[in-house]
C-alpha atoms as a PDB file:
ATOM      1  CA  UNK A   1     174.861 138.498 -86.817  1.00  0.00           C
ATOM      2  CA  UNK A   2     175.415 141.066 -84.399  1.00  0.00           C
ATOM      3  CA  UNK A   3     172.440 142.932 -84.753  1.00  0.00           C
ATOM      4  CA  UNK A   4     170.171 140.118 -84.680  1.00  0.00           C
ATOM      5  CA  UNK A   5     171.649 139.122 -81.096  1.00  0.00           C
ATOM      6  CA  UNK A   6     171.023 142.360 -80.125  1.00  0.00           C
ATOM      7  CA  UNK A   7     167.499 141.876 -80.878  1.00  0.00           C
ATOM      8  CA  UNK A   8     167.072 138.632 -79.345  1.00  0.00           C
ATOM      9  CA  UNK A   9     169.053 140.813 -76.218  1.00  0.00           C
ATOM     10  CA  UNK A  10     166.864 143.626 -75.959  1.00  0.00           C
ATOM     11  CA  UNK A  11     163.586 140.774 -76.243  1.00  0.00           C
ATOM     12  CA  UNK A  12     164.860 139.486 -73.192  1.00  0.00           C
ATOM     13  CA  UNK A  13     165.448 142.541 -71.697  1.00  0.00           C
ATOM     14  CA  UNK A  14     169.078 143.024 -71.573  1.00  0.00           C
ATOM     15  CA  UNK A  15     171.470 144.774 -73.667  1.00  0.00           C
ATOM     16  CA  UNK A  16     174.061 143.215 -76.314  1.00  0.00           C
ATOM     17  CA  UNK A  17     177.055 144.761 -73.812  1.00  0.00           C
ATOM     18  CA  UNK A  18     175.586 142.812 -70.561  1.00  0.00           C
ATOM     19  CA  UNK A  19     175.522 139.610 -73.188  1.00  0.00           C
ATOM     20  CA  UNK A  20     179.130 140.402 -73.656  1.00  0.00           C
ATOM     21  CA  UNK A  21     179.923 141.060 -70.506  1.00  0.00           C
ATOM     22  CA  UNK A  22     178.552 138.204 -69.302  1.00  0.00           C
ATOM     23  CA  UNK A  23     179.629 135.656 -72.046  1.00  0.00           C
ATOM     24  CA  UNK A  24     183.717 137.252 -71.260  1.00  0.00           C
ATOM     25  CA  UNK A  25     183.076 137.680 -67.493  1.00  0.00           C
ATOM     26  CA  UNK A  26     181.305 134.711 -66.496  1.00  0.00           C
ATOM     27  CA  UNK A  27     178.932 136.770 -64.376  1.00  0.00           C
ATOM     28  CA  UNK A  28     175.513 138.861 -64.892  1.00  0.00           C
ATOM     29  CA  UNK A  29     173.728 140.779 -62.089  1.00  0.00           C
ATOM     30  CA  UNK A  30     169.874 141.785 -62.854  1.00  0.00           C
ATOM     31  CA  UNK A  31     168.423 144.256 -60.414  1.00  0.00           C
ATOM     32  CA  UNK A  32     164.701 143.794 -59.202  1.00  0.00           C
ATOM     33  CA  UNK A  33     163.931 140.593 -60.403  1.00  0.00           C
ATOM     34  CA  UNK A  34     161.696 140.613 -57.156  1.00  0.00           C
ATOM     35  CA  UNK A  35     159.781 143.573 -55.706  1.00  0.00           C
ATOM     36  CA  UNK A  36     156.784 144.829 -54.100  1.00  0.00           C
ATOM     37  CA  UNK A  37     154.548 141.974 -53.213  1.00  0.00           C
ATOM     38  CA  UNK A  38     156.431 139.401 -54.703  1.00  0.00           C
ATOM     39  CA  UNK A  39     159.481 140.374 -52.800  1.00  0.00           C
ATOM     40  CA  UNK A  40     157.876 139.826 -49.664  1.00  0.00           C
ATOM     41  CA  UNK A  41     156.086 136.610 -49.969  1.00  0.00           C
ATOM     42  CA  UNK A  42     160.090 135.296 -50.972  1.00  0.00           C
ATOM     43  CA  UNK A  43     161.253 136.976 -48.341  1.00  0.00           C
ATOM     44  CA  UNK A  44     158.536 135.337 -45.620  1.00  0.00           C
ATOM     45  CA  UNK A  45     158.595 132.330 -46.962  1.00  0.00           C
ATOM     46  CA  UNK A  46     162.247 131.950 -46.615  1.00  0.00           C
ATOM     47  CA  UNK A  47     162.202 133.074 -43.340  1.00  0.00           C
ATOM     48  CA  UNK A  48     158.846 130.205 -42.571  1.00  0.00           C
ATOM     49  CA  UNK A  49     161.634 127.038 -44.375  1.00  0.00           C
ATOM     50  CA  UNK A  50     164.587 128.438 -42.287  1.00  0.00           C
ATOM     51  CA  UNK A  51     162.599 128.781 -38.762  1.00  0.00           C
ATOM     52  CA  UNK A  52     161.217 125.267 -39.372  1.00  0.00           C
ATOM     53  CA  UNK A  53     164.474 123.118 -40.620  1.00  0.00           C
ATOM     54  CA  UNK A  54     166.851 125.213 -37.578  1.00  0.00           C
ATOM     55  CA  UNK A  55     166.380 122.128 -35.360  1.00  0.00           C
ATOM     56  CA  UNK A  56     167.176 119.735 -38.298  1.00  0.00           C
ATOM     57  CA  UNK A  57     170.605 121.680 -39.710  1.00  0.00           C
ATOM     58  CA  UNK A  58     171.888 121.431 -36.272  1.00  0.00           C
ATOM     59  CA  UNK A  59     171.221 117.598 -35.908  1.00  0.00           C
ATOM     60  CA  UNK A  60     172.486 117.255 -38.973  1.00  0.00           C
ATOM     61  CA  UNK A  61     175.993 119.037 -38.169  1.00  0.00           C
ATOM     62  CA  UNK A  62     176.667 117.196 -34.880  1.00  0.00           C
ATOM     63  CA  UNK A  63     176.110 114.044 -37.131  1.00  0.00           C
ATOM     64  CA  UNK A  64     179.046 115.030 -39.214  1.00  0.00           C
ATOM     65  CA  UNK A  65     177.863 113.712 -42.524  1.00  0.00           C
ATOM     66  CA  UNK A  66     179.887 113.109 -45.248  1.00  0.00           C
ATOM     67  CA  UNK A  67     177.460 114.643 -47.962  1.00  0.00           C
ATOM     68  CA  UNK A  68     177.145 118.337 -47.385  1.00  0.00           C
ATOM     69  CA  UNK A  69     175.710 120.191 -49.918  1.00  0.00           C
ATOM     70  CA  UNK A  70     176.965 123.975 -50.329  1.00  0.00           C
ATOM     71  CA  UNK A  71     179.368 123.122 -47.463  1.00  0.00           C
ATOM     72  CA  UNK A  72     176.327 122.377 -45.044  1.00  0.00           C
ATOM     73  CA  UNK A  73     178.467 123.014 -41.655  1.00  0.00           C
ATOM     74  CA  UNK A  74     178.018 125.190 -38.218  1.00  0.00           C
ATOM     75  CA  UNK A  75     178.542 128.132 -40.347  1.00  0.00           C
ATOM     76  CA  UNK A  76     176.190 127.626 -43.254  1.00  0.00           C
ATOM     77  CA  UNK A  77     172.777 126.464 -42.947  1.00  0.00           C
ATOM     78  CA  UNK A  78     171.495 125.283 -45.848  1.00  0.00           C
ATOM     79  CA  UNK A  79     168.383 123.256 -46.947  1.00  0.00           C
ATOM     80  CA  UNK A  80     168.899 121.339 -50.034  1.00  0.00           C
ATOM     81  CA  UNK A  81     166.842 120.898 -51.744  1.00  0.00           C
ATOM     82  CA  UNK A  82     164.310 123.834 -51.164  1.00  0.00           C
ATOM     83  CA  UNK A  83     161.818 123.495 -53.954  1.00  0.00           C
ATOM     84  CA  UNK A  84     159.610 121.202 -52.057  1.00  0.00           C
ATOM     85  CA  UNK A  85     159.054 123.518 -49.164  1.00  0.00           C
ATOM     86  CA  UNK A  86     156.974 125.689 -50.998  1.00  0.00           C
ATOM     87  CA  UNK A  87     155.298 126.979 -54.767  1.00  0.00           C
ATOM     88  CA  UNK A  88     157.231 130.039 -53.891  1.00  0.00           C
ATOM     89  CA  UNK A  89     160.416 128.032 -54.457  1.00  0.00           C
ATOM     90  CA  UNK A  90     158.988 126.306 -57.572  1.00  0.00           C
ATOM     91  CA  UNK A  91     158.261 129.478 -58.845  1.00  0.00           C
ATOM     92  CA  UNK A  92     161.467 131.424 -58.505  1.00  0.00           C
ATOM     93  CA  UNK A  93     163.107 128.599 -60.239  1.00  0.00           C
ATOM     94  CA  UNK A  94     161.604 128.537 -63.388  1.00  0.00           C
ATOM     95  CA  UNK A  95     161.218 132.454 -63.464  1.00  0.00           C
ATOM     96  CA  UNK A  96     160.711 133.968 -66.611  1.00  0.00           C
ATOM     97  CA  UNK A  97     163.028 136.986 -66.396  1.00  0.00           C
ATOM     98  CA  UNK A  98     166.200 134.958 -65.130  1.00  0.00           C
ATOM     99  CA  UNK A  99     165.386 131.858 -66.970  1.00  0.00           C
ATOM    100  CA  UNK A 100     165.068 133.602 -70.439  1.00  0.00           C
ATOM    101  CA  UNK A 101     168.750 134.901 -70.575  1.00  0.00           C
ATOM    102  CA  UNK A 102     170.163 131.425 -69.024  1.00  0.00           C
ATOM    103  CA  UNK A 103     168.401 129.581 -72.042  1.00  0.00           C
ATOM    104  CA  UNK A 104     170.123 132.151 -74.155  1.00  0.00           C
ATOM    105  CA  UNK A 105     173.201 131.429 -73.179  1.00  0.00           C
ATOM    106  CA  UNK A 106     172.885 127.148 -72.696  1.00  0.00           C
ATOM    107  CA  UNK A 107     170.246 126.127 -74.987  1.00  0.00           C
ATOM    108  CA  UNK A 108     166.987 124.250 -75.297  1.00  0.00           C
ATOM    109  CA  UNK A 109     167.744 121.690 -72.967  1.00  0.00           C
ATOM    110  CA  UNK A 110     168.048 123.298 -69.423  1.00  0.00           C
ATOM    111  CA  UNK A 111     167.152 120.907 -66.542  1.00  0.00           C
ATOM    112  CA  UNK A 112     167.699 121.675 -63.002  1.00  0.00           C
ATOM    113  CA  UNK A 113     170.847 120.267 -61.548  1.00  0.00           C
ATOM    114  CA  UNK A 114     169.972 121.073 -58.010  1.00  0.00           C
ATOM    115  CA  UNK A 115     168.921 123.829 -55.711  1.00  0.00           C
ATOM    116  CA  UNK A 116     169.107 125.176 -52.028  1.00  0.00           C
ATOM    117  CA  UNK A 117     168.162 127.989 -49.731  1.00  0.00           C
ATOM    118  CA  UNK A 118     171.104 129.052 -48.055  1.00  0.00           C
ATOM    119  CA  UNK A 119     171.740 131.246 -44.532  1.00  0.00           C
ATOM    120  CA  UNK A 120     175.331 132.260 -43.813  1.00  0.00           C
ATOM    121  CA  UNK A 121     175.004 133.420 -40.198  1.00  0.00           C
ATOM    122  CA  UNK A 122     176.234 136.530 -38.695  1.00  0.00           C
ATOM    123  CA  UNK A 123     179.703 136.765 -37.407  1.00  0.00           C
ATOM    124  CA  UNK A 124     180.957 133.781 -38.934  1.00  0.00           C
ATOM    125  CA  UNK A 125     184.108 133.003 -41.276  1.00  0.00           C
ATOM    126  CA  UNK A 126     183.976 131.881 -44.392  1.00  0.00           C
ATOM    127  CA  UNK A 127     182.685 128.427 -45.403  1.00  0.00           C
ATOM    128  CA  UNK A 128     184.113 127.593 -48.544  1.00  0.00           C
ATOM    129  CA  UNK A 129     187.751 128.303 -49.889  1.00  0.00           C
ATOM    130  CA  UNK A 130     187.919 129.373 -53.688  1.00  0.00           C
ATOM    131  CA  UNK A 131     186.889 126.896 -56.096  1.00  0.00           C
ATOM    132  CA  UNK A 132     185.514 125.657 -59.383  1.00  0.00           C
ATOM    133  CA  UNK A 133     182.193 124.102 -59.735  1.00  0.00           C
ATOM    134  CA  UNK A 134     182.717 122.424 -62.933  1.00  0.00           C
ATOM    135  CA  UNK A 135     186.204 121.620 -64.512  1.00  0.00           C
ATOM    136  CA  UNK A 136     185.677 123.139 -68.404  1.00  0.00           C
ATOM    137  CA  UNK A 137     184.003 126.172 -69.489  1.00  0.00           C
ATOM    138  CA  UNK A 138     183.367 124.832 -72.703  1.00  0.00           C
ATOM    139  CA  UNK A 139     180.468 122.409 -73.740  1.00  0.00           C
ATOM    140  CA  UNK A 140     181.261 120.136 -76.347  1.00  0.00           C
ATOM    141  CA  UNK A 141     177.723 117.781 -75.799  1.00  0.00           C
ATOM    142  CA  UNK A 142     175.618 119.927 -78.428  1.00  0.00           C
ATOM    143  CA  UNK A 143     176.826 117.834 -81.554  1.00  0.00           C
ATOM    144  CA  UNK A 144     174.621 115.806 -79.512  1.00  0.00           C
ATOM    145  CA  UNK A 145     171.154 117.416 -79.884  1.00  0.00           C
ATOM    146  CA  UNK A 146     168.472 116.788 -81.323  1.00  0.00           C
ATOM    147  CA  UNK A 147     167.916 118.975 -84.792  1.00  0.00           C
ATOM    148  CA  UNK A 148     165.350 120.857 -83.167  1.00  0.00           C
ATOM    149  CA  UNK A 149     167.088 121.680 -80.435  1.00  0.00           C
ATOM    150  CA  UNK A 150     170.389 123.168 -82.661  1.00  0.00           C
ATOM    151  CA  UNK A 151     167.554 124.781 -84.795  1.00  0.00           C
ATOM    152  CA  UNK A 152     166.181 126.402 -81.254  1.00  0.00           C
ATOM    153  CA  UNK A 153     169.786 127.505 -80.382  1.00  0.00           C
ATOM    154  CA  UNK A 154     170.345 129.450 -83.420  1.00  0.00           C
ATOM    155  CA  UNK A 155     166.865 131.261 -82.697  1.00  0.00           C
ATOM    156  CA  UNK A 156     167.558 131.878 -78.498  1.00  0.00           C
ATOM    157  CA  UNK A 157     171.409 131.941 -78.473  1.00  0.00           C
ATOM    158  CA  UNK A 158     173.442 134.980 -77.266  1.00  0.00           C
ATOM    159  CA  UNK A 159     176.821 133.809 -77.139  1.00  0.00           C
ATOM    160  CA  UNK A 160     178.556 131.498 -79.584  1.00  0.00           C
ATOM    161  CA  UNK A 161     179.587 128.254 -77.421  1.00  0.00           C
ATOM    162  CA  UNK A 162     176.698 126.686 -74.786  1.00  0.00           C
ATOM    163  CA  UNK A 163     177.752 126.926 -71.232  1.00  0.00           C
ATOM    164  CA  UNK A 164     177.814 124.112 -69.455  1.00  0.00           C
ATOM    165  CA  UNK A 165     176.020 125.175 -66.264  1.00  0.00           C
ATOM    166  CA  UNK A 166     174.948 128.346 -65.288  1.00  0.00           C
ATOM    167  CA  UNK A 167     173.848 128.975 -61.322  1.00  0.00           C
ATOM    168  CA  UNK A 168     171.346 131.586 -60.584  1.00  0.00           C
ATOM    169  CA  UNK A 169     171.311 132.888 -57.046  1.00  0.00           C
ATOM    170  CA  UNK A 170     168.522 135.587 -55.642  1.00  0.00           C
ATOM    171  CA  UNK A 171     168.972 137.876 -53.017  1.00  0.00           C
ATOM    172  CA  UNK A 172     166.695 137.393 -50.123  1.00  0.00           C
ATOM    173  CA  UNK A 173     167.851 140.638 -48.019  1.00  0.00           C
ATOM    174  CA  UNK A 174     170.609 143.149 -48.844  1.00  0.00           C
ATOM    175  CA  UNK A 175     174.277 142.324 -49.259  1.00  0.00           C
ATOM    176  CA  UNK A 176     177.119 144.230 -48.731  1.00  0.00           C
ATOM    177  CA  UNK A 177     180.931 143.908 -48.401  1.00  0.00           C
ATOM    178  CA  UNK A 178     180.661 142.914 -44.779  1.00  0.00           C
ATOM    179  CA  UNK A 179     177.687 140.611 -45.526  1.00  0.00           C
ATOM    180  CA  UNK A 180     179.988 137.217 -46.574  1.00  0.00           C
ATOM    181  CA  UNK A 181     179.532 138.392 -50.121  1.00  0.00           C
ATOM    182  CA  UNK A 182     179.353 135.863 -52.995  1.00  0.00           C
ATOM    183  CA  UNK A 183     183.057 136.494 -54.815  1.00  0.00           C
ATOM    184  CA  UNK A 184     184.705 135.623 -58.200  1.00  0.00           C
ATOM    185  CA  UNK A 185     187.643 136.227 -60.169  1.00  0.00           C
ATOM    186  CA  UNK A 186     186.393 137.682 -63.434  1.00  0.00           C
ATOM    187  CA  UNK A 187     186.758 136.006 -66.578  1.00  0.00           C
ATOM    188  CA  UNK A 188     188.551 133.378 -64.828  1.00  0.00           C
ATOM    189  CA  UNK A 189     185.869 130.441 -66.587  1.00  0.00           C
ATOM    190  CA  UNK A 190     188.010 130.444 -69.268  1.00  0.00           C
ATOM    191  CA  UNK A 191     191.103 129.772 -67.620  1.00  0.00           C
ATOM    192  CA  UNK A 192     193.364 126.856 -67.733  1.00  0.00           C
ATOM    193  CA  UNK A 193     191.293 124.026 -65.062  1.00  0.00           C
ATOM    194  CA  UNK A 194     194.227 124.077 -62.789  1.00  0.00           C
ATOM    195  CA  UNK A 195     195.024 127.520 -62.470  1.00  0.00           C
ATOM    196  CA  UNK A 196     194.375 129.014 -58.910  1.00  0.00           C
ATOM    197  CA  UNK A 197     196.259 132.604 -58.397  1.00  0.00           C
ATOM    198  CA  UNK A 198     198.709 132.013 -55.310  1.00  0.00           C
ATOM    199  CA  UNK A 199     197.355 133.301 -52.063  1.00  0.00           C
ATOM    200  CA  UNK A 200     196.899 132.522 -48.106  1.00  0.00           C
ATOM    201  CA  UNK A 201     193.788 133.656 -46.713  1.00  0.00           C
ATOM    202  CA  UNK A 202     190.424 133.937 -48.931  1.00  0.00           C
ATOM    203  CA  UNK A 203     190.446 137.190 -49.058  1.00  0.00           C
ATOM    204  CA  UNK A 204     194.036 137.831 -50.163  1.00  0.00           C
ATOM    205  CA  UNK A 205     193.310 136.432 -54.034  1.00  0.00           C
ATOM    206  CA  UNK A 206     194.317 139.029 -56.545  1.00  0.00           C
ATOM    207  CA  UNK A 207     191.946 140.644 -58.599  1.00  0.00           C
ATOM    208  CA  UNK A 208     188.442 139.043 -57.105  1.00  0.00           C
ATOM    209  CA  UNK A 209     185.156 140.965 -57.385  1.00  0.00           C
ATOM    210  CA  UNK A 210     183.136 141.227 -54.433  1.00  0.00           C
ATOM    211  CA  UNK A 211     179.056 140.834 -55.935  1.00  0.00           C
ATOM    212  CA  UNK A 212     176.913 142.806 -53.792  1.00  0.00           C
ATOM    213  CA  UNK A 213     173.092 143.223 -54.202  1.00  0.00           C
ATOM    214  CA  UNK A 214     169.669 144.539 -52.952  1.00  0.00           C
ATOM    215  CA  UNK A 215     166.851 142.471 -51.899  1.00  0.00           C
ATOM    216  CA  UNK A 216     165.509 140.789 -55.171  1.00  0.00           C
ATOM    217  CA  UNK A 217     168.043 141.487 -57.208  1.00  0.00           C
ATOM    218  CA  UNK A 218     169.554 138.139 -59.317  1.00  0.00           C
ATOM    219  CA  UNK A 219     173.137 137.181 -59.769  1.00  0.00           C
ATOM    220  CA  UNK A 220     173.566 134.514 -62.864  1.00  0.00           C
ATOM    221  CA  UNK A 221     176.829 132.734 -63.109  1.00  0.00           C
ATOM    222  CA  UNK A 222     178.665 130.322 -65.065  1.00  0.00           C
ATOM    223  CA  UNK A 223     179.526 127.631 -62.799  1.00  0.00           C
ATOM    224  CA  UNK A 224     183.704 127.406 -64.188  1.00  0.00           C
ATOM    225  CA  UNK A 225     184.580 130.214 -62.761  1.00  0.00           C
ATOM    226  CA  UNK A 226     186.386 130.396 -59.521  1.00  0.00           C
ATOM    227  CA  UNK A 227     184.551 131.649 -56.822  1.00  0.00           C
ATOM    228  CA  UNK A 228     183.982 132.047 -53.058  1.00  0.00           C
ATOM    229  CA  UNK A 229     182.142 133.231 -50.214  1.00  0.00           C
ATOM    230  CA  UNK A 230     183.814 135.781 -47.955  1.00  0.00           C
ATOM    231  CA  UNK A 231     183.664 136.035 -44.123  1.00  0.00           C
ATOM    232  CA  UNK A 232     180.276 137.643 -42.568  1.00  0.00           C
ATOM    233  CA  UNK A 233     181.979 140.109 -40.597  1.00  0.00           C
ATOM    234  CA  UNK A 234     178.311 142.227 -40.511  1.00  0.00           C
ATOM    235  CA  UNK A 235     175.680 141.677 -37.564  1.00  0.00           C
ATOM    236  CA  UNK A 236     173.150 140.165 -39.827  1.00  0.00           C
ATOM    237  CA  UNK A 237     173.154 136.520 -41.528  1.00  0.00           C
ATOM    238  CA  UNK A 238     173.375 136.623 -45.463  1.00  0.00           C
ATOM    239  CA  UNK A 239     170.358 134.764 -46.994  1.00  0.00           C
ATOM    240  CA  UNK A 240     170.284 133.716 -50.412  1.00  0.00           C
ATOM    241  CA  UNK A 241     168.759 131.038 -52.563  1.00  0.00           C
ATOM    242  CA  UNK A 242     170.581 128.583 -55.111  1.00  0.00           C
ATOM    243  CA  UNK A 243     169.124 127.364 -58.618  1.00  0.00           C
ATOM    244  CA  UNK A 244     171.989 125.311 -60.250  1.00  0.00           C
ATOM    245  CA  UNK A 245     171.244 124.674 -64.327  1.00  0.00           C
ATOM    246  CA  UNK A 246     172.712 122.151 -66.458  1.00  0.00           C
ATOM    247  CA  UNK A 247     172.256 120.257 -69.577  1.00  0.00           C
ATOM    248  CA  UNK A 248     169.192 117.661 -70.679  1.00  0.00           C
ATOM    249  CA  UNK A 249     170.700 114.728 -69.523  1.00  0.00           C
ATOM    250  CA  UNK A 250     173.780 115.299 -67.158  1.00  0.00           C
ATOM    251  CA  UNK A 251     173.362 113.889 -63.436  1.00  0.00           C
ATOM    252  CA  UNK A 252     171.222 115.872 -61.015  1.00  0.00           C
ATOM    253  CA  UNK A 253     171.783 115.801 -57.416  1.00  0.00           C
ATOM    254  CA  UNK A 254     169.236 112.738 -56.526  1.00  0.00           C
ATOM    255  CA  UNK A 255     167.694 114.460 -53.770  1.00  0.00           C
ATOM    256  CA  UNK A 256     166.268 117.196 -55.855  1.00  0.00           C
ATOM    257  CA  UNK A 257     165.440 114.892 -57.868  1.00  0.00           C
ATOM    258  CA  UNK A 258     161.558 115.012 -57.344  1.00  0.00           C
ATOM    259  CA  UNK A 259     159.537 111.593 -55.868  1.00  0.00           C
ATOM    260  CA  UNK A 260     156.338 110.368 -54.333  1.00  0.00           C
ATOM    261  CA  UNK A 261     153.732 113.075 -53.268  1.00  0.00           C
ATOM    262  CA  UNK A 262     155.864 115.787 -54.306  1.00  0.00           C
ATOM    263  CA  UNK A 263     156.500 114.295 -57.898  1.00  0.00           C
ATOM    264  CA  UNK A 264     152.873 113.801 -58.015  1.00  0.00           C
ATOM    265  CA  UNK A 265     152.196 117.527 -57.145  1.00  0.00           C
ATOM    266  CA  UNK A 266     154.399 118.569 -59.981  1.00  0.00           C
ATOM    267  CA  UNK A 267     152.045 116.652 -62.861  1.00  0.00           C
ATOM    268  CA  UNK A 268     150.006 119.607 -64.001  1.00  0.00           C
ATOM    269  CA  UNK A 269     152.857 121.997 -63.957  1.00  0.00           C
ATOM    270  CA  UNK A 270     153.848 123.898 -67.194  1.00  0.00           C
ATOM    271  CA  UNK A 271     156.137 122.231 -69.430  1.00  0.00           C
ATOM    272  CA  UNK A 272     159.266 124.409 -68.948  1.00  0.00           C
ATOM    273  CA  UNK A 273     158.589 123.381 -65.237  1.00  0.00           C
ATOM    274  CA  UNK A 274     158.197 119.987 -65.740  1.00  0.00           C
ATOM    275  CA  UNK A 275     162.108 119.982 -68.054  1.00  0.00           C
ATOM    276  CA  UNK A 276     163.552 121.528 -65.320  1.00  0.00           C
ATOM    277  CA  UNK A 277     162.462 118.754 -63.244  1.00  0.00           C
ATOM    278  CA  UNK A 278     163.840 116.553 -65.491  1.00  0.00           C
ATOM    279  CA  UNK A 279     160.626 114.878 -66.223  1.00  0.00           C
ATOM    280  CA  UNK A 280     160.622 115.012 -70.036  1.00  0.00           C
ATOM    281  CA  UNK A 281     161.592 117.777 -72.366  1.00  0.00           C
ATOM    282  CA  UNK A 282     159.386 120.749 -73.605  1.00  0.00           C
ATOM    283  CA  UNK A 283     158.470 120.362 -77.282  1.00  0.00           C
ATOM    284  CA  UNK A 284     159.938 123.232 -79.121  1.00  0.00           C
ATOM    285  CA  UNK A 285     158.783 124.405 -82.890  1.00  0.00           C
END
């Protein structure tokens, strides 16, 4: 059993200790899932979607909504959702590098739960206290597949229990431990729900690991795990974007949800594409 997940590991270009760690963990950092050229059409294209939507975040803050998605406020600009500002966006979500090991360790039946390009501006405190995403790290639902898909989980799987969502965020620029970095408390997915660690400010909670990354590197998480964004205390904004993955099936966030022209745009795209849509599922052999 062991060897043959470290095969199916080292096909997907990771070793059996990073499926370990990131099964026990909760998290997994890939370096240089973007570079060169690639890299830098992300990079400009992020910067084209921010530029254009500036006048629109800040309308939509003195409105004081009540839906704000990744804490949408004067210190975090987000667009949500992104994917229909650009292929680019499209692309990055169903890559094959980062998607690979997240169908390893959830299963056949991946659809996109929602998604977001997010700027965390210079100078700023922190936007979001620490919190879980989803209240159980354990999914229970795959009694509930089909045959084919518990046949296609035996073949892909490198852990022994489905997660129930996994989040995927890319680096846009550099991030550091000034740069409001993304934070979690290790290992903490399989905690009891309830159990926060006592503390007063954010950055007082015991034992949290501050993830830090390059430009195109990817950070894959499972979405039980407590977590939370530090202050910015650098001179440059933290940019990031957001893919959120759950199962076949559960409730997307209707906005990303795709309709009209940009539905229609999405017709000829490949079938893993079109699943993570939530169109209809790929057929597997």
């Amino acid at each position: 059993m062991l060897m043959d997940m470290a095969r199916r590991a080292e096909k997907i270009g990771i070793s059996a200790e990073k499926c370990h760690f990131f099964d026990h963990k909760g998290y997994l950092k890939v370096d240089g899932v973007l570079t060169g050229g690639a890299l830098s059409r992300v990079q400009s294209e992020f910067r084209r979607v921010k530029e254009a939507t500036r006048d629109d975040w800040q309308k939509t803050v003195a409105a004081r909504p009540d839906f704000r998605p990744y804490r949408l406020c004067e210190t975090s600009h987000v667009v949500f959702p992104v994917t229909p500002h650009g292929d680019v966006f499209i692309d990055l979500m169903a890559h094959p590098q980062t998607l690979a090991i997240a169908e390893a360790f959830m299963g056949p039946d991946m659809v996109m739960g929602d998604n977001a390009l997010h700027v965390k501006p210079a100078g700023t405190l922190s936007h979001v206290g620490w919190h879980r995403d989803s209240p159980s790290w354990n999914f229970q639902e795959r009694d509930a597949w089909h045959d084919r898909d518990k046949l296609a989980w035996e073949k892909m799987k490198l852990c022994e229990i489905p997660f129930l969502k996994i989040k995927i965020f890319f680096f846009i620029h550099d991030v550091d431990e000034t740069t409001s970095p993304f934070s979690m408390i290790s290992g903490s997915h399989k905690w009891p729900t309830k159990k926060i660690p006592a503390h007063k400010e954010i950055a007082d909670m015991p034992d949290h690991v501050k993830l830090v990354g390059k430009a195109g590197d990817a950070l894959l998480w499972n979405g039980c795990i407590l977590h939370a964004a530090m202050h910015n205390t650098d001179t440059k904004a933290r940019r990031m974007l957001f893919y959120n993955y759950i199962h076949f099936g559960m409730k997307q966030h209707d906005p990303c949800i795709p309709k009209g022209a940009f539905a229609e745009s999405l017709k000829n795209r490949s079938p893993i594409c079109r699943q993570l849509f939530g169109f209809e599922r790929m057929k597997r052999t």
